[in-house]
Protein backbone atom coordinates (compact mmCIF):
# COMPACT_ATOMS: atom_id res chain seq x y z
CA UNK A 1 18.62 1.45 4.56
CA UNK A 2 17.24 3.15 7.27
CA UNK A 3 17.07 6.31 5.14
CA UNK A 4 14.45 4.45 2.46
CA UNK A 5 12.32 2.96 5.66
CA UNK A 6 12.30 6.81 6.72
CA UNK A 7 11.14 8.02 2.86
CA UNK A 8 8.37 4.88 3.27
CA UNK A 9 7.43 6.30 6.59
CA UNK A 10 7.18 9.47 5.36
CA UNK A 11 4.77 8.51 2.00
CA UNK A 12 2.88 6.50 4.01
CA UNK A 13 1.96 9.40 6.83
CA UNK A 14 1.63 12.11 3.70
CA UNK A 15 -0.55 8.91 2.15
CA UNK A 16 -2.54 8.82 4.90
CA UNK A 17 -3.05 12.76 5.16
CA UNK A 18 -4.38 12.75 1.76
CA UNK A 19 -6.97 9.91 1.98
CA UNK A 20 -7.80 11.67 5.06
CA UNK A 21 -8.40 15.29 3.50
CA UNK A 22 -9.90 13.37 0.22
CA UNK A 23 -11.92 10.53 1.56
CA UNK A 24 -15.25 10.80 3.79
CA UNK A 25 -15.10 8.70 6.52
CA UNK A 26 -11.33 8.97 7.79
CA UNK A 27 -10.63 11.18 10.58
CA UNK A 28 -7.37 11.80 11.81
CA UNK A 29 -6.87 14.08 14.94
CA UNK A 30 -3.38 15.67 15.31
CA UNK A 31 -0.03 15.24 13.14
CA UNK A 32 0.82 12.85 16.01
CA UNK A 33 -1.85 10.26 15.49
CA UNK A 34 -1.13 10.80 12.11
CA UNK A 35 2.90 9.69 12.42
CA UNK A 36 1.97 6.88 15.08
CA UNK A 37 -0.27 5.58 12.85
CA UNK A 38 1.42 5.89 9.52
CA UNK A 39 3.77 3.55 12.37
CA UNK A 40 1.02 1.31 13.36
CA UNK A 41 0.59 0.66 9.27
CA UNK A 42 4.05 0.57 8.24
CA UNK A 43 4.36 -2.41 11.07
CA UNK A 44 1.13 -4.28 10.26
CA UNK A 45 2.14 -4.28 6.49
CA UNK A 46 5.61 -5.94 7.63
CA UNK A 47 4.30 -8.57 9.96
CA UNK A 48 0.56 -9.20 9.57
CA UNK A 49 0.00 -8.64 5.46
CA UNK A 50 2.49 -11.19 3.95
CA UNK A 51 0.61 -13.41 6.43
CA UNK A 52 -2.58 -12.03 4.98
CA UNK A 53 -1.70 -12.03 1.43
CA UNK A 54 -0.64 -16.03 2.24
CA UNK A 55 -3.98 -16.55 3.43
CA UNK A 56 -6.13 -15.29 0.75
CA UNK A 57 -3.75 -15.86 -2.56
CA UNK A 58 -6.44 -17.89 -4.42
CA UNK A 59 -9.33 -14.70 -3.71
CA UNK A 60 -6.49 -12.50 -5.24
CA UNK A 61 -5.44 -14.62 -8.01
CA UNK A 62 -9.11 -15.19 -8.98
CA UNK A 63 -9.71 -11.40 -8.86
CA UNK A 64 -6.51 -10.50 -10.96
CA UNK A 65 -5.34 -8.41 -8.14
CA UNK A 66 -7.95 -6.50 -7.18
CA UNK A 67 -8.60 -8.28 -3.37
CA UNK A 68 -5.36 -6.81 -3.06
CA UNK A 69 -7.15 -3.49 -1.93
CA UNK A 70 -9.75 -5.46 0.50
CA UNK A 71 -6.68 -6.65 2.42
CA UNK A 72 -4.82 -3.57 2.44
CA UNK A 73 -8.23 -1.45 3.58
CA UNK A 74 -8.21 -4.13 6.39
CA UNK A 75 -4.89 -3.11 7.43
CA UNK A 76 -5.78 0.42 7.87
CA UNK A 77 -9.04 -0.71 10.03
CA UNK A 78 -6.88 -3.07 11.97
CA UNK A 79 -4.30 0.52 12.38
CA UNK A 80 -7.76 2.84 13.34
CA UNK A 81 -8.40 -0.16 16.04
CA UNK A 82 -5.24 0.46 17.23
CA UNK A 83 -4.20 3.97 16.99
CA UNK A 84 -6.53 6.42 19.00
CA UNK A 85 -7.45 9.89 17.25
CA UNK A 86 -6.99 7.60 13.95
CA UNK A 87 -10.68 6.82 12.66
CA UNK A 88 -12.33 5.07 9.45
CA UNK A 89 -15.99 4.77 9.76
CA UNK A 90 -16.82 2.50 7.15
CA UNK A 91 -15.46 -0.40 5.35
CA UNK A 92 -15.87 1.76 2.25
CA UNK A 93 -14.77 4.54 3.46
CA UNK A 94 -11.62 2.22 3.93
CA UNK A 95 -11.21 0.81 0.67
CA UNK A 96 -10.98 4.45 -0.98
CA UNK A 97 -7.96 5.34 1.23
CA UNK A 98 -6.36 1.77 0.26
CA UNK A 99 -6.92 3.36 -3.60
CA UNK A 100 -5.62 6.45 -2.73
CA UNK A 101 -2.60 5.29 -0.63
CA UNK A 102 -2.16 2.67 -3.93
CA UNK A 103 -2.00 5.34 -6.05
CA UNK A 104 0.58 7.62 -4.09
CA UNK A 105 2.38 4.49 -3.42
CA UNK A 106 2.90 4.08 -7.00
CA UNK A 107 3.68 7.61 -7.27
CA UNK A 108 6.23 7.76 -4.67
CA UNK A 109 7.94 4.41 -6.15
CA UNK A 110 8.43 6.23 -9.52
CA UNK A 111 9.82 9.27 -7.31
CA UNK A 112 12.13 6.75 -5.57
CA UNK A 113 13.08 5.77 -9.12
CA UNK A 114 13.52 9.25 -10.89
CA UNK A 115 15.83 10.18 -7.75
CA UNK A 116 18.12 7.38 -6.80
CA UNK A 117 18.92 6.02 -10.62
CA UNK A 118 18.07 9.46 -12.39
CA UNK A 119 15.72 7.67 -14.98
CA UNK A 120 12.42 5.83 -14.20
CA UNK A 121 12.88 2.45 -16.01
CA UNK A 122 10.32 0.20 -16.89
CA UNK A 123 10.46 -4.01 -17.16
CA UNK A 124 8.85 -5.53 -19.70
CA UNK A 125 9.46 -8.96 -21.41
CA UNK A 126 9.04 -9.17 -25.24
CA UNK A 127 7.32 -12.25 -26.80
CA UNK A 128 10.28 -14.25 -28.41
CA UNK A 129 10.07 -15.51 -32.16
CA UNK A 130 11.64 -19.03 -31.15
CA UNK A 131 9.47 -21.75 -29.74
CA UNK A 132 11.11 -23.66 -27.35
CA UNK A 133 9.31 -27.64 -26.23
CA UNK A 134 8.92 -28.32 -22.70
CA UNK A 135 7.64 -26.77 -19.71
CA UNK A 136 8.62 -23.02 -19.17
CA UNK A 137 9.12 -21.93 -15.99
């Protein structure tokens, strides 16, 4: 357990090192505003984005998704608020590091995957032949 919230930790501040190397606009200072606020993030997206995500369900529902990235970019203003040396200049500049930190996100997850089980294995459900009356659920 406390092993995977280090690897998260860890993607996260390396997530946050590339958005700030690839994206215009965020500025962090030293490797230690970079792991306090890789911190601050990891904290806010426990405690203040399920609360967030609650809040604006029907904006993401009605945008397949894709408000998804407006609410995490607001997490990592709400972290540059908080953490000093940690900047984001723009809103915009904010919602590309939320699209880079999505993709390496995904890209660590399939990591995680490939490492613990040995094999990256992929969900899917297949459309059944039999029709079944009623509600589904």
């Amino acid at each position: 357990m406390l092993a995977g919230l280090l690897f998260i930790w860890l993607v996260t501040a390396i997530g946050l090192w590339i958005a700030s190397v690839i994206v215009p606009g965020i500025h962090i200072r030293s490797t230690a505003s970079l792991l306090k606020a890789a911190l601050v993030l990891g904290l806010i997206n426990a405690f203040i984005r399920p609360l967030l995500w609650l809040l604006t369900l029907p904006l993401t529902v009605l945008t397949f998704g894709l408000f998804a990235l407006v609410i995490n970019a607001f997490t990592l203003w709400i972290s540059a608020a908080i953490v000093r040396d940690f900047e984001v200049d723009s809103f915009a500049s904010a919602i590309l590091a939320a699209i880079v930190m999505a993709l390496l996100g995904l890209a660590g997850f399939i990591l995680m995957q490939w490492l613990m089980m040995g094999d990256i294995h992929w969900y899917y459900f297949e459309q059944s032949s039999q029709h079944y009356p009623g509600i589904i659920i």
